[in-house]
Protein backbone atom coordinates (compact mmCIF):
# COMPACT_ATOMS: atom_id res chain seq x y z
CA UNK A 1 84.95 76.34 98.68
CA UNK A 2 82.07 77.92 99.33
CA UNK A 3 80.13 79.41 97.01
CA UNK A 4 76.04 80.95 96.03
CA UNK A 5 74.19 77.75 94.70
CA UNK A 6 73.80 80.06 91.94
CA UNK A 7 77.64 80.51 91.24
CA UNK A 8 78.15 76.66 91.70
CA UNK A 9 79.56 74.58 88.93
CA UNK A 10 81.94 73.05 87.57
CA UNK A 11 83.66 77.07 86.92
CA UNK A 12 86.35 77.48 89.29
CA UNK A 13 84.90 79.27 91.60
CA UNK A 14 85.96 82.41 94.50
CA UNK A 15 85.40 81.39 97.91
CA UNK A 16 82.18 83.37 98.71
CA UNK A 17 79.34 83.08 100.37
CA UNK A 18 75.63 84.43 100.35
CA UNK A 19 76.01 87.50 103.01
CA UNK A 20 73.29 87.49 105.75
CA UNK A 21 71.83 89.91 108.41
CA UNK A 22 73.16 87.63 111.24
CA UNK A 23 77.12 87.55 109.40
CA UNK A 24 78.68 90.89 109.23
CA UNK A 25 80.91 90.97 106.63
CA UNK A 26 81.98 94.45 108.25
CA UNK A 27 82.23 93.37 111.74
CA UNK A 28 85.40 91.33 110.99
CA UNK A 29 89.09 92.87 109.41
CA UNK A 30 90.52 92.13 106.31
CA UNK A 31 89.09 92.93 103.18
CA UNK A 32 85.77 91.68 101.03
CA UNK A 33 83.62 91.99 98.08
CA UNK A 34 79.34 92.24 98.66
CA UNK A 35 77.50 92.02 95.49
CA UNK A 36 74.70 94.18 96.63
CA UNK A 37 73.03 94.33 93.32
CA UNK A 38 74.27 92.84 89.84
CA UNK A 39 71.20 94.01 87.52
CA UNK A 40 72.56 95.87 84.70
CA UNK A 41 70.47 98.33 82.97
CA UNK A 42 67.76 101.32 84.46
CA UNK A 43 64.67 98.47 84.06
CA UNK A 44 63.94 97.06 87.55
CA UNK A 45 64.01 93.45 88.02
CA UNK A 46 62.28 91.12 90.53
CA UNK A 47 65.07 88.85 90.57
CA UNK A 48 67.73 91.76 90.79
CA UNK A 49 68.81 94.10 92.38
CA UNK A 50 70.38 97.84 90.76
CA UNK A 51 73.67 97.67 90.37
CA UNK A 52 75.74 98.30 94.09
CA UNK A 53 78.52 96.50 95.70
CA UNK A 54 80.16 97.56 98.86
CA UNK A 55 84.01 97.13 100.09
CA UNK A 56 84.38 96.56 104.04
CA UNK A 57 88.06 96.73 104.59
CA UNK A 58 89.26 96.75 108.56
CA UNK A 59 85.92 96.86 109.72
CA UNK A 60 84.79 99.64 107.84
CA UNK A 61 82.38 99.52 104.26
CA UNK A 62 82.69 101.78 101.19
CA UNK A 63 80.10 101.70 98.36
CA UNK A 64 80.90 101.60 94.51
CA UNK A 65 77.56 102.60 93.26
CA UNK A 66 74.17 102.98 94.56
CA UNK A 67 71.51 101.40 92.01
CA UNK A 68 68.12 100.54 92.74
CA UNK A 69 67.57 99.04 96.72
CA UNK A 70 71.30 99.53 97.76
CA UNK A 71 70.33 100.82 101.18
CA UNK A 72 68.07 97.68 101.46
CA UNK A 73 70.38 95.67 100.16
CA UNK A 74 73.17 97.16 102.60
CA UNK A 75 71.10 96.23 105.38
CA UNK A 76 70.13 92.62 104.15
CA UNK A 77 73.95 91.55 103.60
CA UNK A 78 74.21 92.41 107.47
CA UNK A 79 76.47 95.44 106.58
CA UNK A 80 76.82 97.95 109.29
CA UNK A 81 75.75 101.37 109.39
CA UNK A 82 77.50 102.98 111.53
CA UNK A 83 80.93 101.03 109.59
CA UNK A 84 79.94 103.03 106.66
CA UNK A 85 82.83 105.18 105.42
CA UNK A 86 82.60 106.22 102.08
CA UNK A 87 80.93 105.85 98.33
CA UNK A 88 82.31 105.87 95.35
CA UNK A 89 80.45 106.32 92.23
CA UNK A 90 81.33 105.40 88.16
CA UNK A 91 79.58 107.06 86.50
CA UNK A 92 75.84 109.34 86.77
CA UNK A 93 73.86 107.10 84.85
CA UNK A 94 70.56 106.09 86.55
CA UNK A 95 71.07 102.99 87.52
CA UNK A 96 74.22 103.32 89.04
CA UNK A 97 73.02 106.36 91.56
CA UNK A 98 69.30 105.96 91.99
CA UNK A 99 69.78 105.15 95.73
CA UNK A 100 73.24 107.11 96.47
CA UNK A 101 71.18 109.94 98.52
CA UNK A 102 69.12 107.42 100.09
CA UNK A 103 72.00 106.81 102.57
CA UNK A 104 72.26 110.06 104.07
CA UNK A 105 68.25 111.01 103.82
CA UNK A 106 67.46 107.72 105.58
CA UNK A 107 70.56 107.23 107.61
CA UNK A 108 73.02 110.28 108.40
CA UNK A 109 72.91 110.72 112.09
CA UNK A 110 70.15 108.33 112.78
CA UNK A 111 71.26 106.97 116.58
CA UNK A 112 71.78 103.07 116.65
CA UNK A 113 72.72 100.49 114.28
CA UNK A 114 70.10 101.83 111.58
CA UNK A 115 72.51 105.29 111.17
CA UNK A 116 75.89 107.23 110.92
CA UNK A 117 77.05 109.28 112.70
CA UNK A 118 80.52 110.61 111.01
CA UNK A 119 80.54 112.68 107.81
CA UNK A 120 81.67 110.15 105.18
CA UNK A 121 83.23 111.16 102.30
CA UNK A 122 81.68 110.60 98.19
CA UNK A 123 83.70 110.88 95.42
CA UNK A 124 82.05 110.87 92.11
CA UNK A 125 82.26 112.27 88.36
CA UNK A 126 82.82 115.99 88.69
CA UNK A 127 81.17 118.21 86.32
CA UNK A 128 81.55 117.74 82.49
CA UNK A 129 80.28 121.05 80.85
CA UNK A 130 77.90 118.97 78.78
CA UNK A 131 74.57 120.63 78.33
CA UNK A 132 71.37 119.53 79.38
CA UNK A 133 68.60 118.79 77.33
CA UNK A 134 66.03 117.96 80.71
CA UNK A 135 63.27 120.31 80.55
CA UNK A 136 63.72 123.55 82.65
CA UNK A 137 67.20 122.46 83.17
CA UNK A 138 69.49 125.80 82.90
CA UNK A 139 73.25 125.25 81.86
CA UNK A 140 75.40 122.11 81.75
CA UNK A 141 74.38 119.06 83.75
CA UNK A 142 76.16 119.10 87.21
CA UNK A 143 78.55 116.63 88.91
CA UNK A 144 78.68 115.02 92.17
CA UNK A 145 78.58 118.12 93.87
CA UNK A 146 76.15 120.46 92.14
CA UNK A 147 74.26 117.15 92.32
CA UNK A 148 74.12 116.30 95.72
CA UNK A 149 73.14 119.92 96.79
CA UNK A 150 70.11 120.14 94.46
CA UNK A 151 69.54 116.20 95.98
CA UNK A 152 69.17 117.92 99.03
CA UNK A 153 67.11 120.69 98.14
CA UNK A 154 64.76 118.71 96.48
CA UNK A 155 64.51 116.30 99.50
CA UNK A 156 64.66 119.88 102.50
CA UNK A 157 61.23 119.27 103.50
CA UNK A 158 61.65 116.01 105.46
CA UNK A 159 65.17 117.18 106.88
CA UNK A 160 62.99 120.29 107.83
CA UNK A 161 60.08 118.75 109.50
CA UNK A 162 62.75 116.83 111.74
CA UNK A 163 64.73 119.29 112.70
CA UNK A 164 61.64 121.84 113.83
CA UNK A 165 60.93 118.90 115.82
CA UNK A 166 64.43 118.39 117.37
CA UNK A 167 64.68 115.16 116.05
CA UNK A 168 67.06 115.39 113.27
CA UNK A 169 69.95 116.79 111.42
CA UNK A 170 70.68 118.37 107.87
CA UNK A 171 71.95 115.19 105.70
CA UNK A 172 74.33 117.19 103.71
CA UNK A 173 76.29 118.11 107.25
CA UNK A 174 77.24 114.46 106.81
CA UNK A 175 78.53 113.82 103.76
CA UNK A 176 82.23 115.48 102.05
CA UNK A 177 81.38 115.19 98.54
CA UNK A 178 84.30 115.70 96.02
CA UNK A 179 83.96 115.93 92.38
CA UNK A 180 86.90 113.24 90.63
CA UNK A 181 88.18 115.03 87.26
CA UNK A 182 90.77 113.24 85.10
CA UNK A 183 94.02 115.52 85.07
CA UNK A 184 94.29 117.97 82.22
CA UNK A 185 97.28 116.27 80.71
CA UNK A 186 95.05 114.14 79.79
CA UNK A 187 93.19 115.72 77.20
CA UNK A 188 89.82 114.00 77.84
CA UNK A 189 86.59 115.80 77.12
CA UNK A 190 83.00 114.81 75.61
CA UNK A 191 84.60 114.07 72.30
CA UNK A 192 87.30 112.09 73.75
CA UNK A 193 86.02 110.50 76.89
CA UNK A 194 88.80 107.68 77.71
CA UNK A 195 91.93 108.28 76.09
CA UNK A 196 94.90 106.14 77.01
CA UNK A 197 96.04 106.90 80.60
CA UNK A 198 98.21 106.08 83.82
CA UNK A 199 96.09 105.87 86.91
CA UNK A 200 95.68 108.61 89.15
CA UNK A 201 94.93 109.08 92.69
CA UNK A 202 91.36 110.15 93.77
CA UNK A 203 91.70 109.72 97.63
CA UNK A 204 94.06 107.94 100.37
CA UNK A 205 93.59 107.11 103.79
CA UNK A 206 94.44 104.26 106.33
CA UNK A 207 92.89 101.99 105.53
CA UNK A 208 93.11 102.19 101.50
CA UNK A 209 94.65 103.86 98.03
CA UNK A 210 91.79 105.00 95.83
CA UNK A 211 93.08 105.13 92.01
CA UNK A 212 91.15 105.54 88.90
CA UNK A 213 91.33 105.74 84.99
CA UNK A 214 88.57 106.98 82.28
CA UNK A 215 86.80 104.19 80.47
CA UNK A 216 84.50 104.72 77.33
CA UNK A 217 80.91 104.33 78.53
CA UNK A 218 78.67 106.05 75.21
CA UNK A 219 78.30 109.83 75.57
CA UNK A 220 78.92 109.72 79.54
CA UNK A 221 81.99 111.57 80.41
CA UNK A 222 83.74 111.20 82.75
CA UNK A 223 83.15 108.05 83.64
CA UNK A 224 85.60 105.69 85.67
CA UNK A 225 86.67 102.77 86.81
CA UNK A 226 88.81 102.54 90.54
CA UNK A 227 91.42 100.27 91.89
CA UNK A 228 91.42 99.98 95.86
CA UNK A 229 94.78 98.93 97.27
CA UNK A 230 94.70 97.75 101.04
CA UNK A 231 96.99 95.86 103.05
CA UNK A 232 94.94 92.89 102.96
CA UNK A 233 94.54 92.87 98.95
CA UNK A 234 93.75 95.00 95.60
CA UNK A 235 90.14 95.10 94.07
CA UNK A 236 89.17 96.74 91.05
CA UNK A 237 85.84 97.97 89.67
CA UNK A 238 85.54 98.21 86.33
CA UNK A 239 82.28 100.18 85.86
CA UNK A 240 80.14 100.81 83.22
CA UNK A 241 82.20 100.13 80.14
CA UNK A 242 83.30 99.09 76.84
CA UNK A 243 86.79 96.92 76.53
CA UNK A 244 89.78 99.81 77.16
CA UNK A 245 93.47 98.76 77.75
CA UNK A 246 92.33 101.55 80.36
CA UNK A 247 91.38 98.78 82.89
CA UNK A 248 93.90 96.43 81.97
CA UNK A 249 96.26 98.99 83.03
CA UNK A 250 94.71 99.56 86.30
CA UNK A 251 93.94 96.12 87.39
CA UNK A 252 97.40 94.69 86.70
CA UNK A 253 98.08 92.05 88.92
CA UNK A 254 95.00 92.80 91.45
CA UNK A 255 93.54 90.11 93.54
CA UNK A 256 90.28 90.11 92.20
CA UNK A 257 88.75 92.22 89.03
CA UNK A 258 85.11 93.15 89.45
CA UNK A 259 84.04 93.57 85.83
CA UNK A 260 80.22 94.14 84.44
CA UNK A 261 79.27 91.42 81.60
CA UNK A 262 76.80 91.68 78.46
CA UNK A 263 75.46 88.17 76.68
CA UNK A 264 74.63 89.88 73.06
CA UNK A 265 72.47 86.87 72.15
CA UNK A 266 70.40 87.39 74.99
CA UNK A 267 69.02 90.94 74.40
CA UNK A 268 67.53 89.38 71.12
CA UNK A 269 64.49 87.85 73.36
CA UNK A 270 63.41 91.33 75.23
CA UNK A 271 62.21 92.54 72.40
CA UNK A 272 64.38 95.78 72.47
CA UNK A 273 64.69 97.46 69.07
CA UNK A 274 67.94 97.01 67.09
CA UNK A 275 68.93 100.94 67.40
CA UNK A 276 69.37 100.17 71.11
CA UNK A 277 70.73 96.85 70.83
CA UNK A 278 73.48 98.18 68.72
CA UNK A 279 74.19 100.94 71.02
CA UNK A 280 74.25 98.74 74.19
CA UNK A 281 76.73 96.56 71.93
CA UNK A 282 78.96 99.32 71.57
CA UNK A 283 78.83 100.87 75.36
CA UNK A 284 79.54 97.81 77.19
CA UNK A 285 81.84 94.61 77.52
CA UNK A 286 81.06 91.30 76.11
CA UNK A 287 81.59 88.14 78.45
CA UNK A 288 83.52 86.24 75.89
CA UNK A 289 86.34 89.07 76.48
CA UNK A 290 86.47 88.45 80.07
CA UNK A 291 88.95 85.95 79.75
CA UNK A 292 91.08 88.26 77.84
CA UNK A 293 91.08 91.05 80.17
CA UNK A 294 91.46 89.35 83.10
CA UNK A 295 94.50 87.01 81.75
CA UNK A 296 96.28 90.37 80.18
CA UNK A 297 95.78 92.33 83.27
CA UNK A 298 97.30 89.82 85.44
CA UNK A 299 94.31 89.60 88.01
CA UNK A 300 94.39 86.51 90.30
CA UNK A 301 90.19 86.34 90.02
CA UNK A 302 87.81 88.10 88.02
CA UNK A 303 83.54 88.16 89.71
CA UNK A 304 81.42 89.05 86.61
CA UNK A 305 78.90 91.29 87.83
CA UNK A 306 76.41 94.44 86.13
CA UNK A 307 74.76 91.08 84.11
CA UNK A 308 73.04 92.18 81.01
CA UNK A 309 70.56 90.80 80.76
CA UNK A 310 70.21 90.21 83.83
CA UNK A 311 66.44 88.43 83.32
CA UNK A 312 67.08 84.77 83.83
CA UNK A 313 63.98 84.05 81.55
CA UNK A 314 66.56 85.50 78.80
CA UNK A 315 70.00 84.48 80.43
CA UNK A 316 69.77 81.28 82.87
CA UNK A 317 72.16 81.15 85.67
CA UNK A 318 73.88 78.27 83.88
CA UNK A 319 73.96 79.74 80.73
CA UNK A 320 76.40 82.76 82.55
CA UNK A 321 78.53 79.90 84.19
CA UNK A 322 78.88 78.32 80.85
CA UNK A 323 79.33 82.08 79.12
CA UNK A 324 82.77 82.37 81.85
CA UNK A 325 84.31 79.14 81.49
CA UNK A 326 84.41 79.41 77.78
CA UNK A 327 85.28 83.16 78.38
CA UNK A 328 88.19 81.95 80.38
CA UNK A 329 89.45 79.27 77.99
CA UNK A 330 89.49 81.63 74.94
CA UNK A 331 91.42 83.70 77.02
CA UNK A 332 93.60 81.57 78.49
CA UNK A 333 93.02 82.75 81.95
CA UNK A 334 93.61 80.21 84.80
CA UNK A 335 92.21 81.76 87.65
CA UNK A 336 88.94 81.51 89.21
CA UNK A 337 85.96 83.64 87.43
CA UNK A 338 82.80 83.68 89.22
CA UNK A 339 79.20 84.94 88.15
CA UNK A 340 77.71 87.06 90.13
CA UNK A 341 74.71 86.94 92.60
CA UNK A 342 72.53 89.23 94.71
CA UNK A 343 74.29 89.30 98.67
CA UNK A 344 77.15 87.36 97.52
CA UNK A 345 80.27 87.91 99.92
CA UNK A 346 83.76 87.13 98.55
CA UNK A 347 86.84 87.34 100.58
CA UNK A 348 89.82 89.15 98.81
CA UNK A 349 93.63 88.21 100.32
CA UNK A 350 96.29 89.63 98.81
CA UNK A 351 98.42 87.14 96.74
CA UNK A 352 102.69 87.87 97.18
CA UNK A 353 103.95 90.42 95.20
CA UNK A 354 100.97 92.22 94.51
CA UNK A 355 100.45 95.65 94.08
CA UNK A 356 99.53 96.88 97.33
């Protein structure tokens, strides 16, 4: 198999492979996983990229988050443009959406390989009714939508230059931005952000089935996790989150669970104070639970990614391969768990008698 020299080791591994500008992983069918970005946290890294992974099913790429350099890092995995169909975000944290406008700004109707030139559709947290404390912010903090338009009004002079000039096009033309809400029956809100659920549909087309569930991510709400079902294969995302028979639910029996990862032990050497270590502690999954999850939800592969911290003066590479195998063993989980890497490409095939 092959595999990042990072993610090599004695770990079984997925069979994946460092994407580059000259190999596509969108120019050929089926499905895959790019690791765009695996930081996890706001703090840029020089070894890391924000957290962003895109899914290129039957030629055409959707993005699950859009952290720090995601339109860079689109580019450098040899992702196309034009293939681009659709992003998907968790949750409205920082790190996870940094880039998100970038796409259209930079991109939407650009002519050639560098741009798009079909609206593409976003689906993201919809608006919670929370408040905002931000300075000269008036009334609750939006969601996708409300946040996308001011994106654009804050960005209307370059659009506006261009288009006096005859050489571009309003960015929001190309995008169909929904707002993803949990349903009512529910009962979620800010005081009860991820209470035990089914799945539910967010969005459908050829070539996929978009499903979500509410996971408990701190004071965020809503915040999500999504399942894509294709005929090649089922991946799902867990987001930002802490453990939740939430995902176990919605990843049972996928092909491959993409699942964010926190080392406790190594926050100890940033030097962050012990209020915020205990809060990250409580917002986010350990890696020794890996295992667990992935053996209880049934998934053929787990790909740790989100790696906190993701500094390897705190957490070596080997140290995370070492963190998964034991993960695995405690858990009893058989199949292959892989650490993730920066541009690492991982082919997905769907396993008989999945969910798909």
């Amino acid at each position: 198999m092959a595999a990042t020299a990072a993610a090599a080791s004695a770990l079984p591994l997925l069979s994946g492979s460092p994407a580059t500008a000259s190999t596509s992983s969108s120019s050929s069918a089926g499905l895959s996983v790019t690791l765009l970005g695996t930081n996890g946290g706001p703090p840029p890294l020089a070894t890391r990229y924000g957290i962003a992974s895109a899914l290129t099913v039957n030629g055409r790429t959707y993005m699950v988050d859009c952290g720090r350099g995601a339109v860079t890092q689109y580019l450098r995995a040899g992702l196309s443009m034009p293939a681009l169909s659709g992003i998907f975000l968790t949750h409205l944290h920082a790190d996870h959406i940094v880039d998100y406008y970038s796409f259209p700004l930079l991109s939407a109707g650009v002519s050639g390989v560098q741009g798009f030139q079909s609206p593409i559709g976003v689906y993201g947290p919809g608006a919670s009714g929370i408040a905002s404390t931000v300075t000269g912010a008036p009334g609750p903090i939006p969601g996708t939508v409300e946040m996308t338009k001011l994106a654009g009004q804050a960005y209307a002079a370059s659009p506006t230059f261009f288009m006096t000039e005859h050489a571009g096009i309003d960015p929001a033309t190309m995008l169909d931005v929904h707002d993803v809400l949990p349903p009512s029956s529910v009962g979620a809100s800010a005081t009860n952000t991820a209470p035990t659920m089914a799945p539910f549909t967010v969005m459908e087309n050829d070539d996929m089935k978009v499903t979500a569930v509410l996971v408990p991510h701190g004071a965020v709400f809503p915040a999500y996790a999504y399942r894509f079902d294709t005929d090649h294969g089922s991946v799902v995302f867990s987001g930002d989150s802490a453990p939740t028979p939430n995902i176990i639910t919605l990843a049972a029996n996928a092909d491959l669970l993409v699942h964010e990862a926190l080392y406790p032990a190594g926050l100890a050497s940033l030097g962050l104070p012990q209020t915020l270590i205990d809060h990250i502690l409580k917002v986010h999954t350990d890696v020794a639970d890996l295992g667990r999850i992935a053996s209880e939800s049934g998934v053929r592969a787990l790909l740790a990614t989100h790696l906190s911290p993701g500094q390897s003066t705190a957490v070596s590479d080997a140290t995370w391969r070492s963190l998964l195998r034991s993960s695995a063993r405690a858990g009893d989980f058989g199949g292959p768990m892989t650490m993730g890497a920066d541009l690492l490409t991982v082919p997905v095939r769907r396993r008989k008698g999945s969910r798909s």
